[in-house]
N, C-alpha and C. Protein backbone atom coordinates (compact mmCIF):
# COMPACT_ATOMS: atom_id res chain seq x y z
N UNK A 1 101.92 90.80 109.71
CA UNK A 1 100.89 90.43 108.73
C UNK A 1 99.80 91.49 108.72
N UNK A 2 99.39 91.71 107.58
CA UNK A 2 98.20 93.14 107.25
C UNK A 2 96.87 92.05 106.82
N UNK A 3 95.99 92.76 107.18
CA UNK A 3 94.89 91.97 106.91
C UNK A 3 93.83 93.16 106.37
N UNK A 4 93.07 93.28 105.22
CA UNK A 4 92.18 93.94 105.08
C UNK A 4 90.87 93.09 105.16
N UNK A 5 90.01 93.75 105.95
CA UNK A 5 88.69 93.04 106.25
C UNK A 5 87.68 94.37 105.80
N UNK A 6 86.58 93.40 104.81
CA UNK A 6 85.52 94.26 104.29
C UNK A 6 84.40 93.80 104.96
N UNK A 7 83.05 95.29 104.94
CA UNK A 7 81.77 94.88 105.61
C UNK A 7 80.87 95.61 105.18
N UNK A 8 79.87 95.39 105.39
CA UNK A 8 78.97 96.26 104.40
C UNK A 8 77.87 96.00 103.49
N UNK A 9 78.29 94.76 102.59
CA UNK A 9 77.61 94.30 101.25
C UNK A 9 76.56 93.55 102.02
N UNK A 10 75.71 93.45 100.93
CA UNK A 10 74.23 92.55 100.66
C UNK A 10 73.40 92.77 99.41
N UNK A 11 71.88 92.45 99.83
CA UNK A 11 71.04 92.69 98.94
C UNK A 11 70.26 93.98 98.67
N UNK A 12 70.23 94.76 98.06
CA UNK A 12 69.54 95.46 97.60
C UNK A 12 68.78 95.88 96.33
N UNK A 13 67.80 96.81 96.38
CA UNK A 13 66.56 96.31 94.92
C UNK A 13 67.52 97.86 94.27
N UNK A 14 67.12 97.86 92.96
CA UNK A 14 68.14 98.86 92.33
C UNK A 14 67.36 100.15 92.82
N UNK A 15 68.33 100.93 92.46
CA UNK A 15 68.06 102.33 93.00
C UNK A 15 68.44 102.81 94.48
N UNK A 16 68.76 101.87 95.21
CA UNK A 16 68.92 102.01 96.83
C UNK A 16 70.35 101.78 97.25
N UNK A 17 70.75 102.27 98.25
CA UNK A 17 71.75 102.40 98.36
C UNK A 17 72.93 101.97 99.29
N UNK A 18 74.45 101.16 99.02
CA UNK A 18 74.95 100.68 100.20
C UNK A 18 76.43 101.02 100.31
N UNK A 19 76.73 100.82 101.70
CA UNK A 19 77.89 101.64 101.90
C UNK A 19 79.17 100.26 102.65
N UNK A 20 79.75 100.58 101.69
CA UNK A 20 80.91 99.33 102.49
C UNK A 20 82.13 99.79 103.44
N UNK A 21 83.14 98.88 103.77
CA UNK A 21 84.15 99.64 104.82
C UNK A 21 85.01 98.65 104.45
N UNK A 22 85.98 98.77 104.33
CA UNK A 22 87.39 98.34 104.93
C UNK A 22 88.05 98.44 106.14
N UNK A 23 88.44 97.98 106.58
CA UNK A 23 89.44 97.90 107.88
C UNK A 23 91.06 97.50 107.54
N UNK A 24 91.92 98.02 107.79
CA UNK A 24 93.48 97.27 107.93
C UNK A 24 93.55 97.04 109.21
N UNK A 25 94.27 96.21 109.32
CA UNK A 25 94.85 95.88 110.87
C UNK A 25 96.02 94.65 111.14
N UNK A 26 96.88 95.18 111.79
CA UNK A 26 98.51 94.88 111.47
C UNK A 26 99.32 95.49 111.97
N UNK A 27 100.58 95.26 112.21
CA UNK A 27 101.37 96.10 111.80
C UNK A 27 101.58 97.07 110.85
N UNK A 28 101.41 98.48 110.76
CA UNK A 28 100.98 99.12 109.92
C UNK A 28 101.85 100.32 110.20
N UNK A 29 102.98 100.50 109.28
CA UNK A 29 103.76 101.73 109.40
C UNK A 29 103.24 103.02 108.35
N UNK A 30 102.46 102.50 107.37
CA UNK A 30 101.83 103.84 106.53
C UNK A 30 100.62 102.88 105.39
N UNK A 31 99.79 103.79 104.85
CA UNK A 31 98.95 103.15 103.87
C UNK A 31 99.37 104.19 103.13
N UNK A 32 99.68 103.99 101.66
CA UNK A 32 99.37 104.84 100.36
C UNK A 32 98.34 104.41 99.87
N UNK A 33 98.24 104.52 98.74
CA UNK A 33 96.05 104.25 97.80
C UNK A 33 95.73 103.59 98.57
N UNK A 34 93.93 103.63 98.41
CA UNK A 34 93.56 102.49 99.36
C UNK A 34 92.12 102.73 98.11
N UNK A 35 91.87 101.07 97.58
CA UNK A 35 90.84 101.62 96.57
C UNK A 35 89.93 100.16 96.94
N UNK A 36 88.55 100.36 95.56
CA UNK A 36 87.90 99.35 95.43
C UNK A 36 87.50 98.84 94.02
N UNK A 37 88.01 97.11 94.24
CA UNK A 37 87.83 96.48 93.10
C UNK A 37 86.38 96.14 93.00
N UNK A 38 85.82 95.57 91.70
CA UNK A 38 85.06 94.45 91.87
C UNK A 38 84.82 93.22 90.48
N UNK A 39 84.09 92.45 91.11
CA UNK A 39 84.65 91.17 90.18
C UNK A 39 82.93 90.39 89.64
N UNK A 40 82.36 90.91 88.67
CA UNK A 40 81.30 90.17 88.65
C UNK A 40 81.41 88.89 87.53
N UNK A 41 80.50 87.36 87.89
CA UNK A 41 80.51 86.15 87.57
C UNK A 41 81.12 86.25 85.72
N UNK A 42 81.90 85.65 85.62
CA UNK A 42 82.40 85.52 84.22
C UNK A 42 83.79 86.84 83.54
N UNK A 43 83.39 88.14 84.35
CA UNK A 43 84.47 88.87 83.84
C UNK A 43 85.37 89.22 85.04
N UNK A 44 86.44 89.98 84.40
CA UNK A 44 88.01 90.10 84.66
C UNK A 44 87.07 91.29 86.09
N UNK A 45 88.32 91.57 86.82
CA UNK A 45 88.06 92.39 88.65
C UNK A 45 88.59 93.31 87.61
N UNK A 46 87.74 94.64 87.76
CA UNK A 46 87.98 95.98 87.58
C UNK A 46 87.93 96.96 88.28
N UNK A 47 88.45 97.99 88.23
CA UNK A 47 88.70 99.08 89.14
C UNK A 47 87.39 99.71 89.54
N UNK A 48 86.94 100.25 90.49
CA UNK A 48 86.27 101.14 91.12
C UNK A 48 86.19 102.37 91.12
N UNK A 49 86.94 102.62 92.02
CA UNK A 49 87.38 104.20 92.67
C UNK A 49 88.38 103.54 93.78
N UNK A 50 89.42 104.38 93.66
CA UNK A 50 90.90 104.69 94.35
C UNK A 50 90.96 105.79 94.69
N UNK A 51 91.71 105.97 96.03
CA UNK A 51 91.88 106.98 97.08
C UNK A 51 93.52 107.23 97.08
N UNK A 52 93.72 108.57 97.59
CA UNK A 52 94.99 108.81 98.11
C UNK A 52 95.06 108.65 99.22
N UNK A 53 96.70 108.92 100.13
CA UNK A 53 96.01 108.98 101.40
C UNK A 53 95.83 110.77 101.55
N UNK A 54 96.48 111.47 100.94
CA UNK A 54 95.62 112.56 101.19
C UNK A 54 94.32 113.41 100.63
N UNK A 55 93.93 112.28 99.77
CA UNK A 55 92.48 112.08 99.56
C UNK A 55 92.00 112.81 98.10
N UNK A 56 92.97 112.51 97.31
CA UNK A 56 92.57 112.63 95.48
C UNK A 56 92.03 110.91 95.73
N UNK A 57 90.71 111.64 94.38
CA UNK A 57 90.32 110.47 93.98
C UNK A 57 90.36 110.50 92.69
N UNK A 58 89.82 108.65 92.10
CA UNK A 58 89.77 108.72 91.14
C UNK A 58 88.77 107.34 90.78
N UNK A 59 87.18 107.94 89.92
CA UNK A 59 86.55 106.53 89.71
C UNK A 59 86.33 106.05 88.33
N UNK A 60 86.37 104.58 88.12
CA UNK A 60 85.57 104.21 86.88
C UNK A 60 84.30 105.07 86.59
N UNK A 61 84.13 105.20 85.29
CA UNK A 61 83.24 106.17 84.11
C UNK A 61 82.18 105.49 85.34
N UNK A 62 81.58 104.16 85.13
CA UNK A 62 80.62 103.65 85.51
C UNK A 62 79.90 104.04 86.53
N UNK A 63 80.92 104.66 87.42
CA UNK A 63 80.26 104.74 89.17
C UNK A 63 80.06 106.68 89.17
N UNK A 64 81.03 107.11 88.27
CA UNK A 64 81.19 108.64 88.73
C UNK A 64 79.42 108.86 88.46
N UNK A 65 79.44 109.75 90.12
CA UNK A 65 77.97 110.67 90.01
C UNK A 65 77.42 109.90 91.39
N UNK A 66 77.59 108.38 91.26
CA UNK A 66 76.91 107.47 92.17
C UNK A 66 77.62 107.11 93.19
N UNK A 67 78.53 106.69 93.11
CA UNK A 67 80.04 106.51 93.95
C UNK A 67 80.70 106.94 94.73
N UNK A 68 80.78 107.09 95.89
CA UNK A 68 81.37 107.95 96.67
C UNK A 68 82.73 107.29 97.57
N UNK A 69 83.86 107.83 97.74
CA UNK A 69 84.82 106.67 98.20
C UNK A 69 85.54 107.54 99.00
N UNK A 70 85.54 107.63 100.34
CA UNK A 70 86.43 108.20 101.10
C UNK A 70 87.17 106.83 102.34
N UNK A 71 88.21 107.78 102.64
CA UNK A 71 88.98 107.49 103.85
C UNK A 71 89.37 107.83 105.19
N UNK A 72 89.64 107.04 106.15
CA UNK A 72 90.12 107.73 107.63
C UNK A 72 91.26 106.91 107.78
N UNK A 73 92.37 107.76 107.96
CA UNK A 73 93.44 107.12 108.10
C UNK A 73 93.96 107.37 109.59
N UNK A 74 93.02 107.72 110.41
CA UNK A 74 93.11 107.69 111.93
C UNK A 74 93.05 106.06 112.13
N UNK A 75 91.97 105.78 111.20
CA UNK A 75 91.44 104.52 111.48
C UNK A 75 92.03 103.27 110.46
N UNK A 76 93.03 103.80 109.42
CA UNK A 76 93.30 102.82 108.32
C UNK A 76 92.61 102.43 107.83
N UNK A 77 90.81 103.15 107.89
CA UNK A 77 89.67 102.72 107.00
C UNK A 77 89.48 103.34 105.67
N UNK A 78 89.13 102.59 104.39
CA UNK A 78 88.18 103.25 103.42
C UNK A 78 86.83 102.71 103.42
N UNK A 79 86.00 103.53 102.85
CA UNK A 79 84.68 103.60 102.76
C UNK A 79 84.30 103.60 101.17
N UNK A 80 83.26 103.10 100.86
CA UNK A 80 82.35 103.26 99.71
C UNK A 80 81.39 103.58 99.70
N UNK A 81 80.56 104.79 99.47
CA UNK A 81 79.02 105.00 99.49
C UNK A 81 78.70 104.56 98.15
N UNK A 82 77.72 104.22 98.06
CA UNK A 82 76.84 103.34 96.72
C UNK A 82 75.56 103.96 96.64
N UNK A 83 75.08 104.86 95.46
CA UNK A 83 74.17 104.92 96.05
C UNK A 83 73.77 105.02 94.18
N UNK A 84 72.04 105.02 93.95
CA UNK A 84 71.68 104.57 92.51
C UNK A 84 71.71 103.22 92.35
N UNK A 85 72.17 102.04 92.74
CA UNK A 85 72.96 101.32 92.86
C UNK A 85 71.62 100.88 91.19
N UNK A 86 72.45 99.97 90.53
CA UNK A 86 72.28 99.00 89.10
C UNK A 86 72.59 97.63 89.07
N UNK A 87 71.04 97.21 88.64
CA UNK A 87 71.17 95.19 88.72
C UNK A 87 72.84 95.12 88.08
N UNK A 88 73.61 95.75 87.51
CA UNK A 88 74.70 95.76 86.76
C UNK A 88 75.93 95.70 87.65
N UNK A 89 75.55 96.71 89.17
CA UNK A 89 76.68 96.77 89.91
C UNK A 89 76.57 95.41 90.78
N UNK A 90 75.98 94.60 90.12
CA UNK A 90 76.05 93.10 90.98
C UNK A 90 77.66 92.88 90.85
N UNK A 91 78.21 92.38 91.99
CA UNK A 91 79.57 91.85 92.03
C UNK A 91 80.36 91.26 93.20
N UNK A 92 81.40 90.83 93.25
CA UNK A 92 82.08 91.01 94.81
C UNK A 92 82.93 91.72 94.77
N UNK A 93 82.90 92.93 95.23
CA UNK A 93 83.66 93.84 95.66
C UNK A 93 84.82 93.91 96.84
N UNK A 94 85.97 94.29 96.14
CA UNK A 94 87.19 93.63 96.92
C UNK A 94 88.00 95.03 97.25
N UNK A 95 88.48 95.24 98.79
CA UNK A 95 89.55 96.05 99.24
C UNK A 95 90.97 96.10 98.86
N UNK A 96 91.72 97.12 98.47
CA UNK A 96 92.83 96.80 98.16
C UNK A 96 93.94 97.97 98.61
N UNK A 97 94.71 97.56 99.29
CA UNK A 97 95.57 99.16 100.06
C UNK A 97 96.93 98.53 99.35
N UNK A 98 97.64 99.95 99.59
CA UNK A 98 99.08 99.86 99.07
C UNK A 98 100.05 100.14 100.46
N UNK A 99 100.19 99.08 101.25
CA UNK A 99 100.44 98.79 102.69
C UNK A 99 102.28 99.19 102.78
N UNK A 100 102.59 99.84 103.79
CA UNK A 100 104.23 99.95 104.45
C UNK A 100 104.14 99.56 105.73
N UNK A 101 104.75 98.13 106.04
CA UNK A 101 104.77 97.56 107.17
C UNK A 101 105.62 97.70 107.98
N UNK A 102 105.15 97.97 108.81
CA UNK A 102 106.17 98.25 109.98
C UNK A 102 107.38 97.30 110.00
N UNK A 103 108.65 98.22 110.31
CA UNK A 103 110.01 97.12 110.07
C UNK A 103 110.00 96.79 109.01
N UNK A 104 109.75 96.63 107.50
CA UNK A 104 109.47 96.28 106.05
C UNK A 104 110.64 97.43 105.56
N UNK A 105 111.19 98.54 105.97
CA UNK A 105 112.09 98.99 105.27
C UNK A 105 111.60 100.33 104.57
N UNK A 106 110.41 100.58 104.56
CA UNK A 106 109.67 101.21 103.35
C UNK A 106 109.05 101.07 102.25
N UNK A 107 109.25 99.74 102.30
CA UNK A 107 109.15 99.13 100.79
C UNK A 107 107.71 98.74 100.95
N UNK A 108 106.44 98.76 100.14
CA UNK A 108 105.22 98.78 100.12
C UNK A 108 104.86 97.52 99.38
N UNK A 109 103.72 97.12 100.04
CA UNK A 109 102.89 96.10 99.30
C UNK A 109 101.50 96.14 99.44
N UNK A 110 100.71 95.31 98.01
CA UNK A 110 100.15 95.11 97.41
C UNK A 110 99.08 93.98 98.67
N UNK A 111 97.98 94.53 99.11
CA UNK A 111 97.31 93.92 100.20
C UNK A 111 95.80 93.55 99.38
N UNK A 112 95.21 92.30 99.30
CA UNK A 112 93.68 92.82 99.17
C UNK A 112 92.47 92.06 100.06
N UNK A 113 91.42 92.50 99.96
CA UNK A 113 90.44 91.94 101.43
C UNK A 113 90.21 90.86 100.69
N UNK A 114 89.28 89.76 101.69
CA UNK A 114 88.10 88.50 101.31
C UNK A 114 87.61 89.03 100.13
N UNK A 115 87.01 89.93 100.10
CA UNK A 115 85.76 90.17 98.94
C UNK A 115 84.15 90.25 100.01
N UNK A 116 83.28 91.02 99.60
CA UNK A 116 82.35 91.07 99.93
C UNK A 116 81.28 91.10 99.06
N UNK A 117 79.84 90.25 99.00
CA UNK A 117 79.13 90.27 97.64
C UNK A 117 78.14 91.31 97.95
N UNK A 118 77.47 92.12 96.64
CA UNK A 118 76.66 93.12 96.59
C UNK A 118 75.58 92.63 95.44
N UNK A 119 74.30 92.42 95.83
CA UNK A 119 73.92 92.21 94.99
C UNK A 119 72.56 92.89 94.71
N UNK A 120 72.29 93.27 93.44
CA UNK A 120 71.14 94.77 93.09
C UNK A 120 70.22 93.96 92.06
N UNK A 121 68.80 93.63 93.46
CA UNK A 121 67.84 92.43 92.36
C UNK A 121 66.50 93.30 93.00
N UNK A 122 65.69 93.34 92.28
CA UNK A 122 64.04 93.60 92.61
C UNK A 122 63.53 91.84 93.15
């Protein structure tokens, strides 16, 4: 069993800045992408920024400039730097890796964290 666990989120006034983490931990024979969703009250979970594992990225229009999304795959961690942050980027922001489990064959799946809330209020 793979478990992604996120940490990181809270409150902050706009303009300031926060940095989240992921963790995998499992049985864990390889990670491919490892990205971040998020899901604010009333609309559909949209993409973030997604990672390779050898570290192309790629972010929503919204975040590029502000956004920063790296990985350690010593550690099976990704990271999010946030920074500018917008009453707009209110959301819960969710981990999501593209997991190869050990003994699984090769065959990859579709993993995602709890969710963690971020919220950008004066």
């Amino acid at each position: 069993q793979v478990q992604l666990v996120e940490s990181g989120g809270g409150l902050v006034q706009p303009g300031g800045s926060l940095r989240l983490s992921c963790a995998a931990s499992g049985s864990i024979f390889s990670i491919y992408a490892m990205g971040w969703y998020r899901q604010a009250p009333g609309k559909q979970r949209e993409l973030v920024a997604r990672i390779t594992k050898r570290g192309s990225t790629n972010y929503a229009d919204f975040v590029k400039g502000r956004f920063t999304i790296s990985r350690d795959n010593a550690k099976n961690t990704v990271y999010l730097q946030m920074n500018s942050l917008k009453v707009e980027d209110t959301a819960v922001y969710y981990c999501n890796a593209d997991v190869v489990p050990e003994g699984g064959g090769g065959r990859s799946y579709d993993v995602w964290g709890q969710g963690t809330q971020v919220t950008v209020s004066s």
